[in-house]
C-alpha atoms as a PDB file:
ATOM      1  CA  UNK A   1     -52.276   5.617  27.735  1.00  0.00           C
ATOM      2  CA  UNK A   2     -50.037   6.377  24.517  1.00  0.00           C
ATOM      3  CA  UNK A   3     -48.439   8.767  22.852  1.00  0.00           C
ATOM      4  CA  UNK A   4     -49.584   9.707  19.530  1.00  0.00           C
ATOM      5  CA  UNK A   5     -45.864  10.445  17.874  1.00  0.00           C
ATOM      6  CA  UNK A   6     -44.397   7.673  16.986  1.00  0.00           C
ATOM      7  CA  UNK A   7     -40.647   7.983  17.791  1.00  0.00           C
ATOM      8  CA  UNK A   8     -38.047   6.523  15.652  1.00  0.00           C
ATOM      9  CA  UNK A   9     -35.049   5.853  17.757  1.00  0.00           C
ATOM     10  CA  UNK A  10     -31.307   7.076  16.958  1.00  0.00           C
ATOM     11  CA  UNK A  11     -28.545   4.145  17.101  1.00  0.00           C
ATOM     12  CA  UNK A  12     -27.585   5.552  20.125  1.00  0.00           C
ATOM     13  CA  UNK A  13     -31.032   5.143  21.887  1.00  0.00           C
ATOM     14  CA  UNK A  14     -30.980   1.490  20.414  1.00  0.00           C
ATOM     15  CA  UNK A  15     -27.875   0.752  22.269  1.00  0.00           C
ATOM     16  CA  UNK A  16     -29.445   1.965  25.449  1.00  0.00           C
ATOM     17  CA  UNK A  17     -32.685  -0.145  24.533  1.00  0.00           C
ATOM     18  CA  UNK A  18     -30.172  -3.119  24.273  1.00  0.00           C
ATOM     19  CA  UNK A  19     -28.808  -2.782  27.420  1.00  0.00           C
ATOM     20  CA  UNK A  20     -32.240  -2.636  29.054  1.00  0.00           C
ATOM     21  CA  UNK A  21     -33.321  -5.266  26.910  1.00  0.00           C
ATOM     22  CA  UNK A  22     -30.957  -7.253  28.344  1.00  0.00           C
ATOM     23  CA  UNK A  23     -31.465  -7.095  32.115  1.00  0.00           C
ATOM     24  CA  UNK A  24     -34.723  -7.526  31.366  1.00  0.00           C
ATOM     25  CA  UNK A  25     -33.894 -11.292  29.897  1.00  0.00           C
ATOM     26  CA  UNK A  26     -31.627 -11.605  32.375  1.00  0.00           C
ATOM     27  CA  UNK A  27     -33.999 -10.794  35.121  1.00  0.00           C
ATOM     28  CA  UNK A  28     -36.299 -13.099  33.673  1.00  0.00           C
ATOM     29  CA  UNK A  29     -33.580 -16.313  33.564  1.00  0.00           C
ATOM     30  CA  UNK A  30     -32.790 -15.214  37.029  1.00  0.00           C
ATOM     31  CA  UNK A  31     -36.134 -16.019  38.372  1.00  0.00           C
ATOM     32  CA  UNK A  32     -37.059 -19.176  36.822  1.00  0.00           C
ATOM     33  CA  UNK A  33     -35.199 -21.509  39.129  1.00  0.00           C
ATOM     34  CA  UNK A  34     -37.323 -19.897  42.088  1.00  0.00           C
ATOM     35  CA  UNK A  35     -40.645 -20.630  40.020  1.00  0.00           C
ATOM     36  CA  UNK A  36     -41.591 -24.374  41.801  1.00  0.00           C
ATOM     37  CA  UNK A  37     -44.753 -25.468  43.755  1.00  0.00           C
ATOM     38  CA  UNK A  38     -44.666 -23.593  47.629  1.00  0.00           C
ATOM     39  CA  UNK A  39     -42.996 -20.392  46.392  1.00  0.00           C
ATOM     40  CA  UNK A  40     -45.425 -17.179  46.701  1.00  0.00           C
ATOM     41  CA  UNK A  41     -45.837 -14.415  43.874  1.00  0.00           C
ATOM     42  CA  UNK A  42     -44.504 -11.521  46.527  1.00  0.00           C
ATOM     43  CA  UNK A  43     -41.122 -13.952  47.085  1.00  0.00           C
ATOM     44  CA  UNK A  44     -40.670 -13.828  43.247  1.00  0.00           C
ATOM     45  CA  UNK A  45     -41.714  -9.614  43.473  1.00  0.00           C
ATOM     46  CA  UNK A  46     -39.079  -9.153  46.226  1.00  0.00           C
ATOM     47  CA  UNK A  47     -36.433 -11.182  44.534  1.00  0.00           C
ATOM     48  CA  UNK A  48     -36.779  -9.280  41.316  1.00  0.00           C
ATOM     49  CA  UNK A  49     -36.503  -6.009  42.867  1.00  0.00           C
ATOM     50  CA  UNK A  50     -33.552  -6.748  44.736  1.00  0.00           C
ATOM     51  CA  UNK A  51     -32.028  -7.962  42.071  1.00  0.00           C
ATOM     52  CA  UNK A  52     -33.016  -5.395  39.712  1.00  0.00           C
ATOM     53  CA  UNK A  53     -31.310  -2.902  42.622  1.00  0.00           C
ATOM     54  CA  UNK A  54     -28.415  -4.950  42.287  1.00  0.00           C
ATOM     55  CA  UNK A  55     -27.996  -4.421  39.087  1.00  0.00           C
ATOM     56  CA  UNK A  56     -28.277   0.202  39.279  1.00  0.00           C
ATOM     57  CA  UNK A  57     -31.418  -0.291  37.622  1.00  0.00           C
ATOM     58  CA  UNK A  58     -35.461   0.135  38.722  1.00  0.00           C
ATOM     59  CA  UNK A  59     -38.915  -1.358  38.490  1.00  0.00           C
ATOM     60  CA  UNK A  60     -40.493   0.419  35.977  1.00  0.00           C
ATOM     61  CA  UNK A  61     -43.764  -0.956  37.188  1.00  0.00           C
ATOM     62  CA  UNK A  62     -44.035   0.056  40.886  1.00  0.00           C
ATOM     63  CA  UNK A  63     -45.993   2.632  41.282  1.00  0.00           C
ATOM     64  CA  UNK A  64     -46.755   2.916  37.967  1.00  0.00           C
ATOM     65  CA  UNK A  65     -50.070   4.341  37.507  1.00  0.00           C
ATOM     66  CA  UNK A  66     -50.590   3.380  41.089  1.00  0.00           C
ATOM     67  CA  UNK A  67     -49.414  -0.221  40.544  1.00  0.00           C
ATOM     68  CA  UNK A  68     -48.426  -1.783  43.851  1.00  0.00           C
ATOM     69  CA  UNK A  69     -45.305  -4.400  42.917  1.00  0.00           C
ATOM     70  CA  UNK A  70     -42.219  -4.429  40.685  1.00  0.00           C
ATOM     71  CA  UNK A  71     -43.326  -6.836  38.196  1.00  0.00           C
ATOM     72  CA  UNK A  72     -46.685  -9.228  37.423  1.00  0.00           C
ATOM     73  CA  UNK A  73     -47.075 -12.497  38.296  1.00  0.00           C
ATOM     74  CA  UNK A  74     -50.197 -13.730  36.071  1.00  0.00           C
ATOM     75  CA  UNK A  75     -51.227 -17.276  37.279  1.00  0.00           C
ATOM     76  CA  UNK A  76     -53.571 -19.943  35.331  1.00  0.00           C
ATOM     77  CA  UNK A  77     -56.474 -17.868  34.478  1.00  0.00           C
ATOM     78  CA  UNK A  78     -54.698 -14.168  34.864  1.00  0.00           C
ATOM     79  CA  UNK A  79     -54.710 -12.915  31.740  1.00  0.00           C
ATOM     80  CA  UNK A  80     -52.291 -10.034  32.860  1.00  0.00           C
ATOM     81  CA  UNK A  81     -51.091  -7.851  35.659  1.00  0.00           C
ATOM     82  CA  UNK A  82     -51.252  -9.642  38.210  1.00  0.00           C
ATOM     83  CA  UNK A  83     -50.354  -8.141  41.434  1.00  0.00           C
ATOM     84  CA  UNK A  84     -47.738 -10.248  43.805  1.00  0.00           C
ATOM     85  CA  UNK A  85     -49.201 -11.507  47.103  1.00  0.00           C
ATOM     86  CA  UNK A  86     -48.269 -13.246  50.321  1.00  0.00           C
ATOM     87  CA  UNK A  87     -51.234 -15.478  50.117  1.00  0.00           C
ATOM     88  CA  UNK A  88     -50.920 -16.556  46.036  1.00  0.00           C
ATOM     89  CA  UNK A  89     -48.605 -19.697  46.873  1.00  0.00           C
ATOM     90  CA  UNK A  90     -48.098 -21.188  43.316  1.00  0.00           C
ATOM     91  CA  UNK A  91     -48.687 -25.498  43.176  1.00  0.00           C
ATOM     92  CA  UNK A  92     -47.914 -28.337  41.175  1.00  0.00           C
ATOM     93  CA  UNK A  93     -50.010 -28.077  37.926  1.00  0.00           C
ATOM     94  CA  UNK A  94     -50.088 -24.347  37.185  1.00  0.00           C
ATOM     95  CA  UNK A  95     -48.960 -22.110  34.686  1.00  0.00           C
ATOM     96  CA  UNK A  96     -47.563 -18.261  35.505  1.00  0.00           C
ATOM     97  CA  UNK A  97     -46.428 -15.430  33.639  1.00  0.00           C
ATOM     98  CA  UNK A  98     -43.692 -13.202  35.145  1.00  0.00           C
ATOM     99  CA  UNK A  99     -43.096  -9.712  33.224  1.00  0.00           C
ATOM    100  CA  UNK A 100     -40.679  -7.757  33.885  1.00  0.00           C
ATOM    101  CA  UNK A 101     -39.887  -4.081  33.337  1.00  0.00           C
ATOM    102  CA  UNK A 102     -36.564  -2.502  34.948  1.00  0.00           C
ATOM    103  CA  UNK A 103     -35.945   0.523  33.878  1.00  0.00           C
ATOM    104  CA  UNK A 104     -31.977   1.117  32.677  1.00  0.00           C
ATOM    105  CA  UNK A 105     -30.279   4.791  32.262  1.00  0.00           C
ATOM    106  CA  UNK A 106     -34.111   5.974  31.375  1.00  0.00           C
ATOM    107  CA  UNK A 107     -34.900   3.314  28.707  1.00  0.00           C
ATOM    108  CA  UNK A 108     -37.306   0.257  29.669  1.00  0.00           C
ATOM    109  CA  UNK A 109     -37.185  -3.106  28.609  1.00  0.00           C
ATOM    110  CA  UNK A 110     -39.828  -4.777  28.671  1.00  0.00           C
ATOM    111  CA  UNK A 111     -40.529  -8.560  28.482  1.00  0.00           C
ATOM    112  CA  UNK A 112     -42.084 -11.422  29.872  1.00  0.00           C
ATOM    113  CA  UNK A 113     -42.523 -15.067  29.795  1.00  0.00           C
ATOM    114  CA  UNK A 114     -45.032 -18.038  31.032  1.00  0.00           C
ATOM    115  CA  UNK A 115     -43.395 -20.769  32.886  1.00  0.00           C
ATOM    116  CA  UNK A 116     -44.742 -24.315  33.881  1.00  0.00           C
ATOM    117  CA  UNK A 117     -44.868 -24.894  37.905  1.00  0.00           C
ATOM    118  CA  UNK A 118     -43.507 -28.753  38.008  1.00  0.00           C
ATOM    119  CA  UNK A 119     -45.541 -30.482  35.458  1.00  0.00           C
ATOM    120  CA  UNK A 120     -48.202 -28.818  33.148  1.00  0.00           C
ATOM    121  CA  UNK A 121     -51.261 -30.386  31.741  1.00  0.00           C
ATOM    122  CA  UNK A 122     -51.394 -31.308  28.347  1.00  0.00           C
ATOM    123  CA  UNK A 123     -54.005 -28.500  27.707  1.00  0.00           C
ATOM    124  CA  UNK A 124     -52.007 -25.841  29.891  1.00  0.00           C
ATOM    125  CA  UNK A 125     -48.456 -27.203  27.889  1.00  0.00           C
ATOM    126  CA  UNK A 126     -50.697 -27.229  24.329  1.00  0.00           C
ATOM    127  CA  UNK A 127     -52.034 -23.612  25.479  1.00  0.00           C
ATOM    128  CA  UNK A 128     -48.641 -22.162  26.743  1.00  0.00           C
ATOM    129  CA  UNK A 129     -46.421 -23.811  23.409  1.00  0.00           C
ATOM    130  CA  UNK A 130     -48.871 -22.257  21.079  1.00  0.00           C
ATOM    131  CA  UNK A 131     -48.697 -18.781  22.718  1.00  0.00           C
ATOM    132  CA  UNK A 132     -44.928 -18.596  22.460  1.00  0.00           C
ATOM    133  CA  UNK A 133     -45.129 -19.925  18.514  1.00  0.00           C
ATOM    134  CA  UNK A 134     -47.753 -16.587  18.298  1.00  0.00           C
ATOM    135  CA  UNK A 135     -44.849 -14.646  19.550  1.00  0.00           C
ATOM    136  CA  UNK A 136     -42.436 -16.175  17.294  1.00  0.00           C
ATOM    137  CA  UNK A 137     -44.926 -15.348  14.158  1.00  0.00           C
ATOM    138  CA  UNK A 138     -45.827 -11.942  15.052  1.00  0.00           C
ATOM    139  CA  UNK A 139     -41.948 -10.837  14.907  1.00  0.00           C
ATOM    140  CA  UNK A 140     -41.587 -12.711  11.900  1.00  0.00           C
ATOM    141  CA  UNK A 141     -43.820 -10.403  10.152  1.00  0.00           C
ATOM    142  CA  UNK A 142     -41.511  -6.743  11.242  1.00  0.00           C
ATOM    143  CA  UNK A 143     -39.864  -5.206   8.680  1.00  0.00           C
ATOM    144  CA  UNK A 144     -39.676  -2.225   7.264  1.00  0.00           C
ATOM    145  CA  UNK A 145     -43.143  -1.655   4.815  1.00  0.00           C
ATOM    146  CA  UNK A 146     -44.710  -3.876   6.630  1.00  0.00           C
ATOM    147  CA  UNK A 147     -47.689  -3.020   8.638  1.00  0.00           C
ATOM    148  CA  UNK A 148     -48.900  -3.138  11.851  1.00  0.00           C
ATOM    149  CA  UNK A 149     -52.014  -5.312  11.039  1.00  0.00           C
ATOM    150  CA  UNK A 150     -50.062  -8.302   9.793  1.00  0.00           C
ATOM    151  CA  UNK A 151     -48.401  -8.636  12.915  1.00  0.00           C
ATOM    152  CA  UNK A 152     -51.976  -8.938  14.935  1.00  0.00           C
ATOM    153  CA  UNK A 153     -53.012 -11.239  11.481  1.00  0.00           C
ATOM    154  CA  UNK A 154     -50.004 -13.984  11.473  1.00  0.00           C
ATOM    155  CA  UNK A 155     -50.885 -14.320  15.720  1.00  0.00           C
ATOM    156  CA  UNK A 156     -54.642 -14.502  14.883  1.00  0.00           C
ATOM    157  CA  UNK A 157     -54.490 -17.087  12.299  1.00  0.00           C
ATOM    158  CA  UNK A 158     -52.119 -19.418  14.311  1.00  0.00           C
ATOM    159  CA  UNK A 159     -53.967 -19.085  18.018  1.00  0.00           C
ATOM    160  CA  UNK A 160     -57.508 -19.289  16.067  1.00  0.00           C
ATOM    161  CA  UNK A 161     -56.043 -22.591  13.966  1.00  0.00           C
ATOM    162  CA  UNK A 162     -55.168 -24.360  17.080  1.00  0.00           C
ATOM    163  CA  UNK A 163     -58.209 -23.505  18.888  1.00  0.00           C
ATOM    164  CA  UNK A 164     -57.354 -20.578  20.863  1.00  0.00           C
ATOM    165  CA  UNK A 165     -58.798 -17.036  20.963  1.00  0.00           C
ATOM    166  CA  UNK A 166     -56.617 -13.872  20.904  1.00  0.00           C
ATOM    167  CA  UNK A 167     -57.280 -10.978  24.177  1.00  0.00           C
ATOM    168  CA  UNK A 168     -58.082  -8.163  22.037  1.00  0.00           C
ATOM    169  CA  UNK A 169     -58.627  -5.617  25.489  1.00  0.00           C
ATOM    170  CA  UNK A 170     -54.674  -5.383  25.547  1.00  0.00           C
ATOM    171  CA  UNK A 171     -52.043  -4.567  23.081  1.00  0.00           C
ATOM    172  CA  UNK A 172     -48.664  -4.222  22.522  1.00  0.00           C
ATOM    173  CA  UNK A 173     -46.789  -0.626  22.482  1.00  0.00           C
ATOM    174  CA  UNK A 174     -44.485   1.414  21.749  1.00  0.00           C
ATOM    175  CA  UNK A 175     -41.376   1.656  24.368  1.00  0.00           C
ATOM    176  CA  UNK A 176     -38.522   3.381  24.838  1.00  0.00           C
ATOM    177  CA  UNK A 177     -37.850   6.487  27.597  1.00  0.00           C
ATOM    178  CA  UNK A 178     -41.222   6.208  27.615  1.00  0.00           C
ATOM    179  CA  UNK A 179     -43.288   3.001  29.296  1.00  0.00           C
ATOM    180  CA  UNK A 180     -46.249   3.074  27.088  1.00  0.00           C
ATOM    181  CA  UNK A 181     -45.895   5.272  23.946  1.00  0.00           C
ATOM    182  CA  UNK A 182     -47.477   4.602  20.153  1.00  0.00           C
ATOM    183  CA  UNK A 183     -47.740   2.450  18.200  1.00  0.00           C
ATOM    184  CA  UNK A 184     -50.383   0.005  19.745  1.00  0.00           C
ATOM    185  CA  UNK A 185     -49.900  -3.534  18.012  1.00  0.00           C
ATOM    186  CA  UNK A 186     -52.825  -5.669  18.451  1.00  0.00           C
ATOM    187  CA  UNK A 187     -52.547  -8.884  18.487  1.00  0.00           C
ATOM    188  CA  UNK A 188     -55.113  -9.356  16.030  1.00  0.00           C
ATOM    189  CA  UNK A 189     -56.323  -8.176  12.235  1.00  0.00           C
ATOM    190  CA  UNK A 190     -56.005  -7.863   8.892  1.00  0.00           C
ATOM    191  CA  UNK A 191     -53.084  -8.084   7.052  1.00  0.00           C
ATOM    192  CA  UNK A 192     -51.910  -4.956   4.909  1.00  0.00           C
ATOM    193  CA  UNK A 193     -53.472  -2.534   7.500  1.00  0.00           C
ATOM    194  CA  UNK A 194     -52.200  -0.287  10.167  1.00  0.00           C
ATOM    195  CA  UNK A 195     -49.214   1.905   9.736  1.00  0.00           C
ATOM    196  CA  UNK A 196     -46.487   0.917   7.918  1.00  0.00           C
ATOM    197  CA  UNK A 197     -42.989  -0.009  10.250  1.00  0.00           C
ATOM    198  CA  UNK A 198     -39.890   1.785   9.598  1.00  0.00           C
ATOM    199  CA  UNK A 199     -36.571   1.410  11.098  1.00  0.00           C
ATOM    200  CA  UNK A 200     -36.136   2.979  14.010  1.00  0.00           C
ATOM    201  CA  UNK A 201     -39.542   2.176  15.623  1.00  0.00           C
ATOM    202  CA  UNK A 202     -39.390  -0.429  19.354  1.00  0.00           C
ATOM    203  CA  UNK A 203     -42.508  -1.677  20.455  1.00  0.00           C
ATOM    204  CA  UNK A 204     -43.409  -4.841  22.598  1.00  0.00           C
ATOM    205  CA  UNK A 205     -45.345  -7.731  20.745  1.00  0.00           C
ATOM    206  CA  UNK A 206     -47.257  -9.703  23.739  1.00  0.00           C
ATOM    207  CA  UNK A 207     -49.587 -12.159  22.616  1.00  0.00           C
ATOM    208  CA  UNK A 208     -52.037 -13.013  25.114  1.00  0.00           C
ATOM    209  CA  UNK A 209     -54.038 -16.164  24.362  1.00  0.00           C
ATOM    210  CA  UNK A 210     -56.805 -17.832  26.239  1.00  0.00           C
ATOM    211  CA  UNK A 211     -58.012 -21.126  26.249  1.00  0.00           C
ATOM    212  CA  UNK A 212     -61.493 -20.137  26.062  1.00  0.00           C
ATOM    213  CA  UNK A 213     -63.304 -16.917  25.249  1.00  0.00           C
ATOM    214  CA  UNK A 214     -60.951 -14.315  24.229  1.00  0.00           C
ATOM    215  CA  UNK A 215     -63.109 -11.580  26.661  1.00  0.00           C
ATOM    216  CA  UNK A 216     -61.947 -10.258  29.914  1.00  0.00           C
ATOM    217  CA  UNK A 217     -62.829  -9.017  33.398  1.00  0.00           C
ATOM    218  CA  UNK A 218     -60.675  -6.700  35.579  1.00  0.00           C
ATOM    219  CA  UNK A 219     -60.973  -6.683  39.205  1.00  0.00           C
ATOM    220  CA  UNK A 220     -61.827  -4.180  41.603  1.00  0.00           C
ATOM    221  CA  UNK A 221     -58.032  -3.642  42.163  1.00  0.00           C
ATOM    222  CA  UNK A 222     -58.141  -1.922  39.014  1.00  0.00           C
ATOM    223  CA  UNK A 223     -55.311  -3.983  37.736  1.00  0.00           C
ATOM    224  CA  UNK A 224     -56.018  -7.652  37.232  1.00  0.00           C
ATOM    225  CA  UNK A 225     -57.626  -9.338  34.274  1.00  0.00           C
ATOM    226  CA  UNK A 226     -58.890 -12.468  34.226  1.00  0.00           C
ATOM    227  CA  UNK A 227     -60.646 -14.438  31.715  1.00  0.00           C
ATOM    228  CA  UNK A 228     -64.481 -14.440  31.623  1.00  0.00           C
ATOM    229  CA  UNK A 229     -64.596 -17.968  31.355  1.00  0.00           C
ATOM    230  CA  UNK A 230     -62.046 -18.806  34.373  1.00  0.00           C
ATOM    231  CA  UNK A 231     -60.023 -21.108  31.627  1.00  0.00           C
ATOM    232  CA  UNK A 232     -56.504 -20.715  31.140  1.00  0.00           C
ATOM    233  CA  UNK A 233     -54.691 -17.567  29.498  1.00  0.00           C
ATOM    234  CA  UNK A 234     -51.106 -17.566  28.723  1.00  0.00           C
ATOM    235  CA  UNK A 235     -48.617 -14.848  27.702  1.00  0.00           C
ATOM    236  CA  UNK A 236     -44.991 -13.843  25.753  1.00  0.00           C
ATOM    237  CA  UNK A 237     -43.625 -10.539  25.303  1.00  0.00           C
ATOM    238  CA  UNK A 238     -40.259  -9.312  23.519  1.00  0.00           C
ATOM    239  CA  UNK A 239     -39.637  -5.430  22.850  1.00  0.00           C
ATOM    240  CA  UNK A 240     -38.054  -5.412  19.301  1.00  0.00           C
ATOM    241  CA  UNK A 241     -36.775  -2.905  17.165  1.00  0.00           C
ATOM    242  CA  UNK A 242     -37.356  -2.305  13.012  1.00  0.00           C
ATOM    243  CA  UNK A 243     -34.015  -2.558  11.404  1.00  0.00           C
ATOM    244  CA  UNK A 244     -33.008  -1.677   7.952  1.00  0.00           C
ATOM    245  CA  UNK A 245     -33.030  -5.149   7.171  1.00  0.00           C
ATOM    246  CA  UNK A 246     -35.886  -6.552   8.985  1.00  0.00           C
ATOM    247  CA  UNK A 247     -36.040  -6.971  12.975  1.00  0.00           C
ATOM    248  CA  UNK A 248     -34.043  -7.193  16.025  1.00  0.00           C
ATOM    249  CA  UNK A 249     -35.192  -8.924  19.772  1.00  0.00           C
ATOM    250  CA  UNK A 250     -33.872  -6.635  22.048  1.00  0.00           C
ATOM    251  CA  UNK A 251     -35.592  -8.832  25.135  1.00  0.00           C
END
């Protein structure tokens, strides 16, 4: 799936990260309104690649790999990519996570977020604010000398705290021309392991975290993953990049 050479990025491929960066967030903002009880996963698919047309750029994910849709929609117990359909009409009470992927002058950004459908649960709002702080914490920890474990330790520590588990079958990645390139950055381990980060270096950090067991189960499609346990699993990605100074959110 990766790359082994990690590339470090020239300030002129940050600038086209940054621009892909931001359709991406700007994809994402675009959809939200649409995300409400009665609306299907393929009406939020179609929007985003029409808009993502709109806008001279492309869905990185279609046909990705064989993948059938521009972007996931990963409801309630969808861990990740999950594939828009017709018949997945979203209701009151769940939780979905949208990512997104266009692809800009060559350079992807990549991000995604979970968003409430009407009102949550308190478990499902718990579940879904404590992902997004696991976010937050992982990109706290990028800076230059740091390593790649104490991303995957600050998320641990928090999720396991507040009585989550972390996914540990999917990781974060390097990203840049290419979709899926090194570094992985799990979402979970020891601090003061892994490579160290130097400036130059993009990669996504996208906590998954699951209400239940942190173990998996992909479908026969090939593509989605659910949780073992059928509880809830929720999801936030940024692609950053390693500054001189410390860290910038490109999503």
């Amino acid at each position: 799936m990766t790359t082994e050479t990690i590339e470090l990025l020239s300030s002129r491929e940050l600038d086209k990260m940054r621009q892909a960066g931001r359709l991406a967030a700007q994809l994402l903002e675009h959809l939200e309104p649409m995300v409400k009880p009665g609306v299907t996963t393929l009406e939020l698919n179609d929007e985003a690649e029409r808009w993502t047309k709109a806008h001279g750029a492309k869905s990185a994910p279609l046909g990705y790999h064989g993948f059938p849709k521009s972007i996931c929609t990963s409801v309630n117990e969808v861990v990740c990519h999950g594939i828009p359909s017709a018949k997945q009409i979203l209701k009151e009470g769940d939780i979905i996570n949208i990512d997104v992927t266009p692809l800009v002058d060559g350079y992807h950004g990549d991000t995604s977020k979970t968003f409430f459908v009407g009102t949550p649960s308190p478990k499902a709002k718990k579940l879904v604010e404590v992902t997004q702080e696991c976010l937050k914490r992982g990109i706290a920890e990028v800076k230059p000398g740091a390593r790649i474990g104490d991303i995957g330790a600050a998320i641990q520590e928090y999720a396991e705290a507040q009585g989550f588990s972390v996914v540990r079958n999917f990781t974060g990645h390097g990203v840049h021309r290419i979709f899926h390139a090194a570094p992985e950055i799990p979402h979970y381990g020891k601090r003061g392991t892994g490579k160290r980060l130097r400036p130059g270096m993009v990669f996504t950090i996208e906590p998954m975290i699951n209400e239940g067991t942190w173990e998996v189960e992909v479908l026969d499609d090939g593509w989605t993953a659910l949780t073992l346990d059928r509880k809830l699993s929720a999801q936030f990605e940024h692609t950053v990049a390693v500054t001189n100074s410390g860290v910038e959110i490109l999503t």
